[in-house]
C-alpha atoms as a PDB file:
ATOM      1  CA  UNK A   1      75.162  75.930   9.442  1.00  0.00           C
ATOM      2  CA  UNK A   2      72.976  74.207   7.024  1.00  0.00           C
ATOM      3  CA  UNK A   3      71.772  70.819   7.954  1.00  0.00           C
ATOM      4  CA  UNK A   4      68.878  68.554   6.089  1.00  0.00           C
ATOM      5  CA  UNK A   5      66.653  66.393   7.384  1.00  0.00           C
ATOM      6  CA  UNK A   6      66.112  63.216   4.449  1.00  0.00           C
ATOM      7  CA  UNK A   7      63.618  60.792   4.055  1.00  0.00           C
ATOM      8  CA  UNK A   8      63.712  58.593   1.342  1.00  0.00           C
ATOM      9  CA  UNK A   9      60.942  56.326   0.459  1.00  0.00           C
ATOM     10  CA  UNK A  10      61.870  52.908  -0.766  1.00  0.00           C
ATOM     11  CA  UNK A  11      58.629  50.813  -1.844  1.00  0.00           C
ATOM     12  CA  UNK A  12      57.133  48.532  -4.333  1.00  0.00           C
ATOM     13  CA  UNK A  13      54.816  49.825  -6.802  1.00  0.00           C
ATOM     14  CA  UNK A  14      51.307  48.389  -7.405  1.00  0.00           C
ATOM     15  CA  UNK A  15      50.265  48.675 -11.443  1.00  0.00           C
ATOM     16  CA  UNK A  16      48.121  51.625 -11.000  1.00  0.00           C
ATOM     17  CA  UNK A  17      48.519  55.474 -10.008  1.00  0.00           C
ATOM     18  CA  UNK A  18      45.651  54.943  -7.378  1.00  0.00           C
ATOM     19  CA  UNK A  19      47.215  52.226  -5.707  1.00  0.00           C
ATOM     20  CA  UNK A  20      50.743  54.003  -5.489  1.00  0.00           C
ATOM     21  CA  UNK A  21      49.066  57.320  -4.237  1.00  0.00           C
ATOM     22  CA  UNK A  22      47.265  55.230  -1.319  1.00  0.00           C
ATOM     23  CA  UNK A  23      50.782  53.330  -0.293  1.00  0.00           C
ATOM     24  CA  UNK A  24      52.723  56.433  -0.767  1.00  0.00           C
ATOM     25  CA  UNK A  25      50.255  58.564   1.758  1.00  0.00           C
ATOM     26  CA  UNK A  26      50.812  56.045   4.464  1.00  0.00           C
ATOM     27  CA  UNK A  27      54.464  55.807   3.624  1.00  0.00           C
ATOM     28  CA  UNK A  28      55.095  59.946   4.022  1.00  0.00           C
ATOM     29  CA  UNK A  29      52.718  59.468   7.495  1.00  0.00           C
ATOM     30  CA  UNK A  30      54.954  57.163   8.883  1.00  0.00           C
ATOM     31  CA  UNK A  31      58.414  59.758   8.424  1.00  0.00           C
ATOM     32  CA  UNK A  32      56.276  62.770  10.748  1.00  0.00           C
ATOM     33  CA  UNK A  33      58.570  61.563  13.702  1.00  0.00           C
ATOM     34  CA  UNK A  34      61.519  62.215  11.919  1.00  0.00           C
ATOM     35  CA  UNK A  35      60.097  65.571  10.757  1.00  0.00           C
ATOM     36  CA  UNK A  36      62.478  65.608   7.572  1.00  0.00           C
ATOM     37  CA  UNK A  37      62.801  69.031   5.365  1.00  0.00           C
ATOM     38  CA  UNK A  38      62.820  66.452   2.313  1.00  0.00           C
ATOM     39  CA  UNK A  39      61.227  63.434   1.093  1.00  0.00           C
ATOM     40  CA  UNK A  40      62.413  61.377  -1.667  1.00  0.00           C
ATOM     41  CA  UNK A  41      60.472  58.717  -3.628  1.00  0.00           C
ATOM     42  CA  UNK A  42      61.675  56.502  -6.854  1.00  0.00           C
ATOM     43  CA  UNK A  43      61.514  56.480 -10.526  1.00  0.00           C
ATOM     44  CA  UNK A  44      58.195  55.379 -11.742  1.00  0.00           C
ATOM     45  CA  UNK A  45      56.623  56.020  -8.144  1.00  0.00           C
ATOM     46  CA  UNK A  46      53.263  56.303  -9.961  1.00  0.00           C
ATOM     47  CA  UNK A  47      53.362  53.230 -12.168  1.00  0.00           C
ATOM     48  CA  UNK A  48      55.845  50.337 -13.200  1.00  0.00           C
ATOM     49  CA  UNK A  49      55.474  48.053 -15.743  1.00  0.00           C
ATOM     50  CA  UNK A  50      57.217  46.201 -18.832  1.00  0.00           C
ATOM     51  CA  UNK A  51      53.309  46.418 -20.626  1.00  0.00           C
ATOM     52  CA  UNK A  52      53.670  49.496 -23.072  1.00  0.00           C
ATOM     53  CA  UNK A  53      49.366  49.123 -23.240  1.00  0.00           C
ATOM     54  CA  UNK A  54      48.944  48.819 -19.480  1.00  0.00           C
ATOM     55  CA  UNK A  55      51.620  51.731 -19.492  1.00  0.00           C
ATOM     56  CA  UNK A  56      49.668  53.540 -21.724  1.00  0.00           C
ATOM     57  CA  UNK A  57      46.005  52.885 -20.715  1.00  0.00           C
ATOM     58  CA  UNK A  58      46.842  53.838 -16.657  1.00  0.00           C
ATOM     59  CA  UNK A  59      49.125  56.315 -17.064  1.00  0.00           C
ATOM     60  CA  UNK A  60      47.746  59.791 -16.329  1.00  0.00           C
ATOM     61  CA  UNK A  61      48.679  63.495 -17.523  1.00  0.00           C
ATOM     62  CA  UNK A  62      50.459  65.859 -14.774  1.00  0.00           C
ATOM     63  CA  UNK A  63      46.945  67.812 -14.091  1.00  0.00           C
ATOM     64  CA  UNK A  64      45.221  64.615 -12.997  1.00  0.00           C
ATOM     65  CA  UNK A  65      47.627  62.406 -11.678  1.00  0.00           C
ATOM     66  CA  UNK A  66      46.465  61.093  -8.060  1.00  0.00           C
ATOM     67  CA  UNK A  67      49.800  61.460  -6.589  1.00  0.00           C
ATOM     68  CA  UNK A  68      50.743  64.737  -7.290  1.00  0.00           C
ATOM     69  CA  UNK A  69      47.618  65.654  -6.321  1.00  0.00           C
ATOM     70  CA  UNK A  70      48.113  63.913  -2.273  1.00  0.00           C
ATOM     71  CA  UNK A  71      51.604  64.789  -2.552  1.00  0.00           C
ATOM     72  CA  UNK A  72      50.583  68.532  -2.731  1.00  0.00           C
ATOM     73  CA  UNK A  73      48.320  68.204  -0.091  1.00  0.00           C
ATOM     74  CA  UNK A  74      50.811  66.311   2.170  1.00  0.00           C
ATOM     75  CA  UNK A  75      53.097  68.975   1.747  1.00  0.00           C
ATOM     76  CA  UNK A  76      51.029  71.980   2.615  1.00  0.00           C
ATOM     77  CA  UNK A  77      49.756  70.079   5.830  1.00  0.00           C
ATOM     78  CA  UNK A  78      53.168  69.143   6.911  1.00  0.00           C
ATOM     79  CA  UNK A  79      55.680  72.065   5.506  1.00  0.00           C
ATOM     80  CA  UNK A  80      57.787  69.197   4.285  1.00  0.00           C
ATOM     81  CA  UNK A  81      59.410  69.694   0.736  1.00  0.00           C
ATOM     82  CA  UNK A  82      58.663  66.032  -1.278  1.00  0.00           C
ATOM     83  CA  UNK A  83      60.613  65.098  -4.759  1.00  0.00           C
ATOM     84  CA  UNK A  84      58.406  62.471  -6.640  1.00  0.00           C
ATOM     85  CA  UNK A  85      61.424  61.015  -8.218  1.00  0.00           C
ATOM     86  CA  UNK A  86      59.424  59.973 -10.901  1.00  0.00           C
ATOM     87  CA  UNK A  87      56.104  59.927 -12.512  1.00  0.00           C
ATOM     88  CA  UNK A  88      55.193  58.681 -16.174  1.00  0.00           C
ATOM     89  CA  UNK A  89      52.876  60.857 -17.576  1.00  0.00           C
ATOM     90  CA  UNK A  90      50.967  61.919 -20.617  1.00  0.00           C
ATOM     91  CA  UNK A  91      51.385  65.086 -22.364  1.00  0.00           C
ATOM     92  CA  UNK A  92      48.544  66.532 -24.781  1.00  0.00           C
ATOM     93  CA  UNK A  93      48.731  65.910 -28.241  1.00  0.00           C
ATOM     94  CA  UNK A  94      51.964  63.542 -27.827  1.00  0.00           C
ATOM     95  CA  UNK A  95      52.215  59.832 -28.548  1.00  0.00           C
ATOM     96  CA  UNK A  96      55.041  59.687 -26.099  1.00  0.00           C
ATOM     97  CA  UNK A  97      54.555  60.134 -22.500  1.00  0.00           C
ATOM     98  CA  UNK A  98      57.352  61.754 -20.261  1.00  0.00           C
ATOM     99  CA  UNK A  99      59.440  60.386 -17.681  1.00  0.00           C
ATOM    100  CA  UNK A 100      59.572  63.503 -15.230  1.00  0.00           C
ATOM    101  CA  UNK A 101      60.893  64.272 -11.651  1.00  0.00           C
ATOM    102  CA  UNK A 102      58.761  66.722  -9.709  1.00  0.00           C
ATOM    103  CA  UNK A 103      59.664  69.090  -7.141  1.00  0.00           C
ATOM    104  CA  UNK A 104      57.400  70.111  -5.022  1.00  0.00           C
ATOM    105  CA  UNK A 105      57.688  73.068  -2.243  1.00  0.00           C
ATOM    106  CA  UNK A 106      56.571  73.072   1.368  1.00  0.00           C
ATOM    107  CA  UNK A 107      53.670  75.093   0.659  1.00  0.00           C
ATOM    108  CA  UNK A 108      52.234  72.365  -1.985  1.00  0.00           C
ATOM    109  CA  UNK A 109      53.528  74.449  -5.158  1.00  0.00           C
ATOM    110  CA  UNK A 110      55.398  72.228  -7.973  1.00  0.00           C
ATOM    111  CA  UNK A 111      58.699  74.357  -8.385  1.00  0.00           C
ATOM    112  CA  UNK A 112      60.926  72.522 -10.641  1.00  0.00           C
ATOM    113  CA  UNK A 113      60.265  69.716 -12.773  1.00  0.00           C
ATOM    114  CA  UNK A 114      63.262  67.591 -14.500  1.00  0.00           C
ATOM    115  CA  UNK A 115      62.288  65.324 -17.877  1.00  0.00           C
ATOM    116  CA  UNK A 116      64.566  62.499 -17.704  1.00  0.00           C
ATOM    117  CA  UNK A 117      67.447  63.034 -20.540  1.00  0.00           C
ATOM    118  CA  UNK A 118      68.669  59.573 -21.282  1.00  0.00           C
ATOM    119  CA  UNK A 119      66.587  57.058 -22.356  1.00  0.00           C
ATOM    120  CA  UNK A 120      67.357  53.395 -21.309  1.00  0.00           C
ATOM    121  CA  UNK A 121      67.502  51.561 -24.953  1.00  0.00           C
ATOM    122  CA  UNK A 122      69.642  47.986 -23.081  1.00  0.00           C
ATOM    123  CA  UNK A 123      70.233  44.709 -23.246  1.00  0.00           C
ATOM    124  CA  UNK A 124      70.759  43.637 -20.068  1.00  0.00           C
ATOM    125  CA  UNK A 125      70.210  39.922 -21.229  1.00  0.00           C
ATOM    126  CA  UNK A 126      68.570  37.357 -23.336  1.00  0.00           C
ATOM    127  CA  UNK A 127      65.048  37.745 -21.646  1.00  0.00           C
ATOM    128  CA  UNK A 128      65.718  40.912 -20.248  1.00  0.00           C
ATOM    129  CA  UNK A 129      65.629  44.102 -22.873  1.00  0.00           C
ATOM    130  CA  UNK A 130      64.309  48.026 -22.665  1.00  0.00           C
ATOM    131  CA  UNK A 131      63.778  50.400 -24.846  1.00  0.00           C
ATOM    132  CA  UNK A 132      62.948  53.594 -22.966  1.00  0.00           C
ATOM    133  CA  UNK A 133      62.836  55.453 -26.593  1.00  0.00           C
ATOM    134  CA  UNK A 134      60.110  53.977 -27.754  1.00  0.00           C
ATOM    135  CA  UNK A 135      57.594  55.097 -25.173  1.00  0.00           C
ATOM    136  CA  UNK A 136      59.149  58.273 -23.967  1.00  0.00           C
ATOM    137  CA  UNK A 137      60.185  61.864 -24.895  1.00  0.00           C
ATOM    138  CA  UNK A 138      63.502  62.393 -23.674  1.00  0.00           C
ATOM    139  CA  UNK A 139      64.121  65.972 -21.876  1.00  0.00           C
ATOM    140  CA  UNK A 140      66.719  68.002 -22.864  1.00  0.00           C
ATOM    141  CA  UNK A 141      67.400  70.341 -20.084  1.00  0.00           C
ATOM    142  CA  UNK A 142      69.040  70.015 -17.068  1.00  0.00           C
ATOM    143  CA  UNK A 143      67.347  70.961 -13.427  1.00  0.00           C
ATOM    144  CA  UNK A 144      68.170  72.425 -10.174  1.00  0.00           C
ATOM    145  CA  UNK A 145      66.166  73.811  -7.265  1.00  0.00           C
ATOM    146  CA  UNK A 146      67.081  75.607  -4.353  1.00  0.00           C
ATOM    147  CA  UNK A 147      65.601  75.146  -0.977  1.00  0.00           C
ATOM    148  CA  UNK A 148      66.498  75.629   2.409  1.00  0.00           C
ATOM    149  CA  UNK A 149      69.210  77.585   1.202  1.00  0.00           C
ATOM    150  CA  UNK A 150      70.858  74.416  -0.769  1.00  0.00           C
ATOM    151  CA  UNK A 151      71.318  73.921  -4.314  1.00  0.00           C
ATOM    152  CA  UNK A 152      69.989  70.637  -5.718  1.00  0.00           C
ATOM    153  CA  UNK A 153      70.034  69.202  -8.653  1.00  0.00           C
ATOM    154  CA  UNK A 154      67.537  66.826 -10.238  1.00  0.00           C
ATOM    155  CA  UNK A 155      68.640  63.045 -12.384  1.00  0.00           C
ATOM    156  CA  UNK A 156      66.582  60.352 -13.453  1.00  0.00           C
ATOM    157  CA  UNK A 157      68.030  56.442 -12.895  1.00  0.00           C
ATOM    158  CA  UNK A 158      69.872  56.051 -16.338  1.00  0.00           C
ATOM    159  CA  UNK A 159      71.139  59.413 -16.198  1.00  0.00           C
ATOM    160  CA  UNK A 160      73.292  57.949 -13.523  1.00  0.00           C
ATOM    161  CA  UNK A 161      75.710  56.329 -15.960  1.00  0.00           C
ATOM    162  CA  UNK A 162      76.578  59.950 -17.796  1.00  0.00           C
ATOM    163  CA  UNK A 163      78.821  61.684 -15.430  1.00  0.00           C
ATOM    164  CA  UNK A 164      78.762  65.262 -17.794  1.00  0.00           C
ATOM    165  CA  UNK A 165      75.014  65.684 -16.684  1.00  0.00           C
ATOM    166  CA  UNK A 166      76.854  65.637 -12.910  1.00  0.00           C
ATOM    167  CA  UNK A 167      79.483  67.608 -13.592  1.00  0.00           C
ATOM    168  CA  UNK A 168      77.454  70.023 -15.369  1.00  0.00           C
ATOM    169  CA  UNK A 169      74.792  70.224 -12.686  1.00  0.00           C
ATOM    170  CA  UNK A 170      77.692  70.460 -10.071  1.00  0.00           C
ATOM    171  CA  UNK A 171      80.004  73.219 -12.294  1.00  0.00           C
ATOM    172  CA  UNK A 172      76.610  75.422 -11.714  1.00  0.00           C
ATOM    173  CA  UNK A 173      76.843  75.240  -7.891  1.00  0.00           C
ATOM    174  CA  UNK A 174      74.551  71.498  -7.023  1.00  0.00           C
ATOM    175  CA  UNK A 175      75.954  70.425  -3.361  1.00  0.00           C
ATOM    176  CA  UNK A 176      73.123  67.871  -3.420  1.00  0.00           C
ATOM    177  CA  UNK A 177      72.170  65.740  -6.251  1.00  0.00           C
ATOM    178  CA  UNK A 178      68.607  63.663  -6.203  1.00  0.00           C
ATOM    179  CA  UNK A 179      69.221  60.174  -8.083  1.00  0.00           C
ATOM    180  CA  UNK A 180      65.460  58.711  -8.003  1.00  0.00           C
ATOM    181  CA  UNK A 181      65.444  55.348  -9.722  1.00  0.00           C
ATOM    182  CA  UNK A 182      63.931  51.672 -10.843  1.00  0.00           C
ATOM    183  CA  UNK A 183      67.557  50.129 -11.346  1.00  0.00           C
ATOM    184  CA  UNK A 184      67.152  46.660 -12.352  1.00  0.00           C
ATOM    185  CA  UNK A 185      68.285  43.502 -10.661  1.00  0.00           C
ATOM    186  CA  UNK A 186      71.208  42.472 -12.269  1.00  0.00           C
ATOM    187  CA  UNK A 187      72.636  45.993 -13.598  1.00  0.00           C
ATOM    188  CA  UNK A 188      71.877  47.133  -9.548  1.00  0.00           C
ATOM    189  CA  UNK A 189      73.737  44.046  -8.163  1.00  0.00           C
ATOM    190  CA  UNK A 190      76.948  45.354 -11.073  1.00  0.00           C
ATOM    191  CA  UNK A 191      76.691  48.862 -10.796  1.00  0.00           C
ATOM    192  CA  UNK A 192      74.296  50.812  -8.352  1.00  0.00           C
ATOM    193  CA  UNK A 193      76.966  51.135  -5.512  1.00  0.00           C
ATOM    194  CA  UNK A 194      79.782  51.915  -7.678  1.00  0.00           C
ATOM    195  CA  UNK A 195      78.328  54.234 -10.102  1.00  0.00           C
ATOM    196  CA  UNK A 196      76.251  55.995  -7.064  1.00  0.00           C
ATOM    197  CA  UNK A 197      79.640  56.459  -4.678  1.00  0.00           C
ATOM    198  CA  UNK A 198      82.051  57.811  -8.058  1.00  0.00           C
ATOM    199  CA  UNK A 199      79.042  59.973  -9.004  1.00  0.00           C
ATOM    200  CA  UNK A 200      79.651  62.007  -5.458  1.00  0.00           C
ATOM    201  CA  UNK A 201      83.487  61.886  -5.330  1.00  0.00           C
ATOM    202  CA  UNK A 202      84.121  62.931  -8.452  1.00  0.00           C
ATOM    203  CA  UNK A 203      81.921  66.403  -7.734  1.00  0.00           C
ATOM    204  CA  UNK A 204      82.545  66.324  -4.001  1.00  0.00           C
ATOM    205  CA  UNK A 205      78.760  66.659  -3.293  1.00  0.00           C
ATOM    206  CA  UNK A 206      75.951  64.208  -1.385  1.00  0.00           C
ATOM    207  CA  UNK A 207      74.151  61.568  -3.994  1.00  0.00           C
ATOM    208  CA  UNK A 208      70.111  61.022  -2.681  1.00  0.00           C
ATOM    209  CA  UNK A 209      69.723  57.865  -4.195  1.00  0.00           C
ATOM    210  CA  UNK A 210      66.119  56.306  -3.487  1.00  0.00           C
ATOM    211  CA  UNK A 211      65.137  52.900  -5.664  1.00  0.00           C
ATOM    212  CA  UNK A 212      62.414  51.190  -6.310  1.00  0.00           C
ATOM    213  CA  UNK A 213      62.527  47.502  -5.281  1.00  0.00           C
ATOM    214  CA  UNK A 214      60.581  44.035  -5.287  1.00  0.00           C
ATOM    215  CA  UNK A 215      58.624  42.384  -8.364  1.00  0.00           C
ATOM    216  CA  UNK A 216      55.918  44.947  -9.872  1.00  0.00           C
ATOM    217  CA  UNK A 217      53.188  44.567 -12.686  1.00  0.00           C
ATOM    218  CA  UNK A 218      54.566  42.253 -15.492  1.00  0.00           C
ATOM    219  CA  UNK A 219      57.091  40.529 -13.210  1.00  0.00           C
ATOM    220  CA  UNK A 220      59.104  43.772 -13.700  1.00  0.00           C
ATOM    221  CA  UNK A 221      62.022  43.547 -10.914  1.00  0.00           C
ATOM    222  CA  UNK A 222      63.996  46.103  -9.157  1.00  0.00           C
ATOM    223  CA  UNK A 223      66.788  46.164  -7.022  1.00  0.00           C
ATOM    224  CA  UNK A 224      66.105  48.282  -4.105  1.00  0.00           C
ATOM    225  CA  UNK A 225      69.534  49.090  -2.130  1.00  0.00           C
ATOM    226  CA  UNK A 226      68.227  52.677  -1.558  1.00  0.00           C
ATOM    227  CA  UNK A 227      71.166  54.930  -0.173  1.00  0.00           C
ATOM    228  CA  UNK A 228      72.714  58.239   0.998  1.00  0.00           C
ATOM    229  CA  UNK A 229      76.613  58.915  -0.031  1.00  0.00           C
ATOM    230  CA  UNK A 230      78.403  62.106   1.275  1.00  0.00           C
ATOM    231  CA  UNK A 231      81.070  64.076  -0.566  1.00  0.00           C
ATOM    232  CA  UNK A 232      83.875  61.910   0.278  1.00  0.00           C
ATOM    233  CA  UNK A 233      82.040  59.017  -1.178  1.00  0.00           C
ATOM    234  CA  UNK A 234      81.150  56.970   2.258  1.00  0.00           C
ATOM    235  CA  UNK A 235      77.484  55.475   2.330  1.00  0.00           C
ATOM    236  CA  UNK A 236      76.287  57.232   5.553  1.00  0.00           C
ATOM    237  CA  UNK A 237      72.395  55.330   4.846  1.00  0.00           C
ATOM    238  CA  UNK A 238      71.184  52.543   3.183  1.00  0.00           C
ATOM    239  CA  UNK A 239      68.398  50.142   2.689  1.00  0.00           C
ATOM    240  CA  UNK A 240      68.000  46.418   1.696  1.00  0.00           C
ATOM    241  CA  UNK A 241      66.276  44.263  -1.008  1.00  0.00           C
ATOM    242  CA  UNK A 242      62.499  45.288   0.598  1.00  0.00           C
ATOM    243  CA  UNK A 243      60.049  48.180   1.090  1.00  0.00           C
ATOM    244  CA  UNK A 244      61.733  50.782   3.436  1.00  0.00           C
ATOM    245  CA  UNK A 245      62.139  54.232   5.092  1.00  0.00           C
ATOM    246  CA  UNK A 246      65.835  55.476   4.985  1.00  0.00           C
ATOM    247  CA  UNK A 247      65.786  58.719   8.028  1.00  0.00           C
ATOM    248  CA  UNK A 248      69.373  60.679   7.646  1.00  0.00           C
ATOM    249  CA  UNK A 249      70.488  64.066   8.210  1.00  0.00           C
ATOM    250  CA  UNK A 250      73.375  65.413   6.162  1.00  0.00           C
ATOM    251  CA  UNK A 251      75.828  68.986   7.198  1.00  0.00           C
ATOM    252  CA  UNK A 252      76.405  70.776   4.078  1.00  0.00           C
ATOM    253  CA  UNK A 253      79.604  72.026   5.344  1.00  0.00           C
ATOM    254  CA  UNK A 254      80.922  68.261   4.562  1.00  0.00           C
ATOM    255  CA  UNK A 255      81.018  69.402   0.655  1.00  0.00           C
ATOM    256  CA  UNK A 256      82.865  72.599   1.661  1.00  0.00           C
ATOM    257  CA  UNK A 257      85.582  70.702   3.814  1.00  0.00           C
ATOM    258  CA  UNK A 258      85.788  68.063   1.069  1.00  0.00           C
ATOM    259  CA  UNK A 259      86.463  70.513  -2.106  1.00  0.00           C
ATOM    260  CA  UNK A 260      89.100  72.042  -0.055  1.00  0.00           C
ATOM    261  CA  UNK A 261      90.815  69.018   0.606  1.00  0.00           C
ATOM    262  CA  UNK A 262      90.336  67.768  -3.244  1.00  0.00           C
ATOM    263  CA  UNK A 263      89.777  70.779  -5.286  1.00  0.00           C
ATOM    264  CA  UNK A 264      88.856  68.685  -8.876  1.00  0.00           C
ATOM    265  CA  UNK A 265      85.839  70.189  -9.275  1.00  0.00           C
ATOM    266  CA  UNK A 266      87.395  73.703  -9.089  1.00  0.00           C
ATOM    267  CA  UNK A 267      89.785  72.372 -11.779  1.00  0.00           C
ATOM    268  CA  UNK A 268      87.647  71.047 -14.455  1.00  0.00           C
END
């Protein structure tokens, strides 16, 4: 029988990597009653900003970014596996940084690391525009880890809205898929829920979906609504509009039961 213990992290980011490493440490203290096998935190968990040269002048490289580093640490200490949805970082001798999602073990070892594939280039409205490719290196491979004896796989916010990268990452055996984001306001309030829930019943698998939310640096704004959808596409967890901790534990055996009810993914 193989059940996991989730905690996903729902907070609003300060401008800086110091300042998100500090709220982040308190945050992972406060799930120890729960004792969860996983925590989850959101896209741009170390900085979030519409500033390309506040981007640029605070963002750090992988080696010396102050949450990785405490997120290490806090895993070691507490055998607790921890996904920092994702960080922005620098990469030597590149003029774009990278958008990445990193996994990291209960022994405070990075074990996978995902570079976000699809770059948000949108229009969302007349004040409200991003262009994801300007900044950023996309990635260009797809990621999976396997923990506790379950097969994960690893997406990036925008990534949500291209169901091949799903498919694909379920076709090679995902029964959990991490969806770490900073959805905006009014694409959240359109799409998050609906997008999230036929994301998990078109591959029959659970959909980790942890958001950032509130007003950040450069009156950036994101929609929150963290939550946790099983196979059959029911939201078993979710959050509001402010800073949370979402505490759920999913059965694995759910995907089984569901796949054998619906076979699609078996079919295609």
């Amino acid at each position: 029988m193989k059940k996991l213990k989730i905690s996903q992290i729902q907070f609003q980011a300060k401008p800086t990597p110091k300042e998100n490493s500090f709220i982040l440490e308190k945050l992972f203290k406060r799930t120890k009653s729960f004792a969860p096998d996983l925590i989850c935190t959101p896209e741009c968990s170390n900085i979030i900003t519409n500033d390309r040269k506040h981007l640029f002048d605070n963002s750090t490289y992988q080696y010396n970014c102050p949450i990785i580093y405490m997120a290490k640490n806090y895993a070691k200490q507490n055998k607790v596996h921890i996904n920092l949805g994702s960080l922005l970082l620098k990469k030597r001798n590149k003029k774009k940084l990278v958008n990445r999602s990193i996994f990291i073990d209960s022994k405070g070892k990075i074990k996978k690391i995902y570079d976000k594939i699809h770059m948000f280039d949108v229009n969302i409205n007349k004040t409200e525009t991003h262009r994801e490719s300007e900044s950023f290196q996309a990635g260009n491979k797809i990621a999976m880890i396997n923990f506790n004896k379950v097969k994960v796989g690893l997406t990036i916010c925008y990534d949500l809205r291209f169901p091949n990268l799903f498919r694909k990452l379920a076709k090679n055996g995902s029964e959990v898929i991490l969806m770490p984001a900073a959805f905006t306001v009014p694409s959240g309030k359109a799409h998050w829920e609906t997008l999230l829930r036929a994301r998990a019943i078109e591959n029959s698998l659970f959909i980790i979906a942890t958001n950032m939310c509130g007003t950040h640096h450069s009156n950036r704004k994101t929609y929150g609504h963290s939550m946790l959808i099983n196979p059959w596409g029911k939201i078993i967890s979710k959050a509001k509009s402010k800073s949370s901790i979402i505490n759920t534990i999913i059965d694995l055996r759910e995907v089984i039961n569901v796949r054998k009810k619906i076979p699609a993914i078996l079919n295609y």
